[in-house]
C-alpha atoms as a PDB file:
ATOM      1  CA  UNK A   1       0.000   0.000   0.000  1.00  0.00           C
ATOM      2  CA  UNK A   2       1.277   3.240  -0.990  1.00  0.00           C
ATOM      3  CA  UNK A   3       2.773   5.571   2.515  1.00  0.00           C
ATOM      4  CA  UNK A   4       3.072   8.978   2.602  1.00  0.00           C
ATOM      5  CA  UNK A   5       5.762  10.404   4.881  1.00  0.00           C
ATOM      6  CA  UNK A   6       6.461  14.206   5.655  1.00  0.00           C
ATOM      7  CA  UNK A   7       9.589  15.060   8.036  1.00  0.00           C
ATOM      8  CA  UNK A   8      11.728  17.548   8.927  1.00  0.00           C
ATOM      9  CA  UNK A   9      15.161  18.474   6.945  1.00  0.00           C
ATOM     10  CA  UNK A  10      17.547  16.475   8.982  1.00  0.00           C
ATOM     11  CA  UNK A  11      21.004  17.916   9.872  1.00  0.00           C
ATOM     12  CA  UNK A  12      24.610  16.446  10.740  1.00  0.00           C
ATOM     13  CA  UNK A  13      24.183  16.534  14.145  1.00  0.00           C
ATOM     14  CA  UNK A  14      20.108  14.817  14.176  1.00  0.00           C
ATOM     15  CA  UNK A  15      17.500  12.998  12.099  1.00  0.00           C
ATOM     16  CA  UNK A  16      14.491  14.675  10.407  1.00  0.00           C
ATOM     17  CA  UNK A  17      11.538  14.830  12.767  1.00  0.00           C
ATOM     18  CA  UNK A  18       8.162  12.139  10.925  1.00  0.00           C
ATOM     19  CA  UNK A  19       5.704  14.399  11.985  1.00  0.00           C
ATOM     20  CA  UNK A  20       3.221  12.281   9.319  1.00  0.00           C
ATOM     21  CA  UNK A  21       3.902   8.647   8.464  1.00  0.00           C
ATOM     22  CA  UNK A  22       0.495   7.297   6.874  1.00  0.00           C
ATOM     23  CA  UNK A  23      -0.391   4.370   4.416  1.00  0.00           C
ATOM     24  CA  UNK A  24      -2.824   5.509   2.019  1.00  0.00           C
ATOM     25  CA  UNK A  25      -5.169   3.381  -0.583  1.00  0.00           C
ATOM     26  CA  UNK A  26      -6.057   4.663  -3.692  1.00  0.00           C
ATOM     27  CA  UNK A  27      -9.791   4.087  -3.268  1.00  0.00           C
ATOM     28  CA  UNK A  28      -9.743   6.668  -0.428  1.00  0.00           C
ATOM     29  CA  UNK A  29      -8.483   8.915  -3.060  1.00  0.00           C
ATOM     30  CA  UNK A  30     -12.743   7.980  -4.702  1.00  0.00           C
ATOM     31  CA  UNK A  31     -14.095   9.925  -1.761  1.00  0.00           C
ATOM     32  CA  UNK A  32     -14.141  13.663  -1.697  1.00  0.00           C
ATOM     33  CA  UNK A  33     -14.525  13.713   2.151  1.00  0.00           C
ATOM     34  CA  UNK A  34     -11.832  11.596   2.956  1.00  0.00           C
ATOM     35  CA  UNK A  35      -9.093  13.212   0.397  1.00  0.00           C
ATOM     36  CA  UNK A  36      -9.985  16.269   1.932  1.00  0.00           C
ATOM     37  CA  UNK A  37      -9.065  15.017   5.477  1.00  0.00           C
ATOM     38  CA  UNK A  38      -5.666  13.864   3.959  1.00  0.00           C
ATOM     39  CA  UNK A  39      -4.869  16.746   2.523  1.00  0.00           C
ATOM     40  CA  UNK A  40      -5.785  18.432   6.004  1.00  0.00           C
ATOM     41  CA  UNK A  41      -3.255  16.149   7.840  1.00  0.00           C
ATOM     42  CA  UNK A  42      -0.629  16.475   5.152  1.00  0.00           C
ATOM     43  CA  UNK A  43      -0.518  20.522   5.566  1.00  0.00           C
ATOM     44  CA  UNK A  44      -0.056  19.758   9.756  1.00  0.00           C
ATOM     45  CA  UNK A  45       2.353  17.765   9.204  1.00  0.00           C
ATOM     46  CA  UNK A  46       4.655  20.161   7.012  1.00  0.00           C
ATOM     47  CA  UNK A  47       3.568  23.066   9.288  1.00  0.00           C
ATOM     48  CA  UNK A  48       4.683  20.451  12.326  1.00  0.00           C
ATOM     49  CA  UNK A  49       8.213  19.902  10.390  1.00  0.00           C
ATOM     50  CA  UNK A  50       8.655  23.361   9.701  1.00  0.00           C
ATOM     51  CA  UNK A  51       8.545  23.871  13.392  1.00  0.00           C
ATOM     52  CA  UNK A  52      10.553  21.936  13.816  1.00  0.00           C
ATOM     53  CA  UNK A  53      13.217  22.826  11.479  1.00  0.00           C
ATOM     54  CA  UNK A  54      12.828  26.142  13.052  1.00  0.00           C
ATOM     55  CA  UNK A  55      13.319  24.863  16.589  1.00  0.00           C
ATOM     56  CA  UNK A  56      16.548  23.597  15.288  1.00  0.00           C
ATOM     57  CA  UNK A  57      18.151  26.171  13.739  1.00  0.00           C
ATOM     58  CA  UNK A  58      20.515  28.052  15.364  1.00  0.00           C
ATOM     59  CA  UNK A  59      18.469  30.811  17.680  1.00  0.00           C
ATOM     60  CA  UNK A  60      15.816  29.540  16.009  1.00  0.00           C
ATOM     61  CA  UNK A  61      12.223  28.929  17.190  1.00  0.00           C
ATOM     62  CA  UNK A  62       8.978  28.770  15.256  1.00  0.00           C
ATOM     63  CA  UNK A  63       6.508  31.818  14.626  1.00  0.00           C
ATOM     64  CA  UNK A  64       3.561  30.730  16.845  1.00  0.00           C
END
């Protein structure tokens, strides 16, 4: 089944934070509703590794 995983850049020093590791079937894609919901997680989950990023950058911390 076909994953879709968002994470953080990853440095030298650490590893990219997964802040979305999800297996998705291609008949969810059928359903308006539930592509919707995807696409929903998907933009937390680059808004979560930008944060991140941001957190570990030097001085860095994220624009909330």
């Amino acid at each position: 089944m076909p994953r879709i995983i968002v994470m953080s850049e990853s440095s030298s020093e650490r590893e990219g934070a997964i802040t979305l590791d999800e297996r998705v079937a291609s008949a969810d894609m059928r359903s308006g509703h539930h592509s919707a919901q995807l696409i929903e997680r998907v933009g937390w989950a680059v808004h979560d590794a930008d944060d991140a990023e941001q957190r570990e950058a030097p001085g860095g911390s994220p624009d909330n």
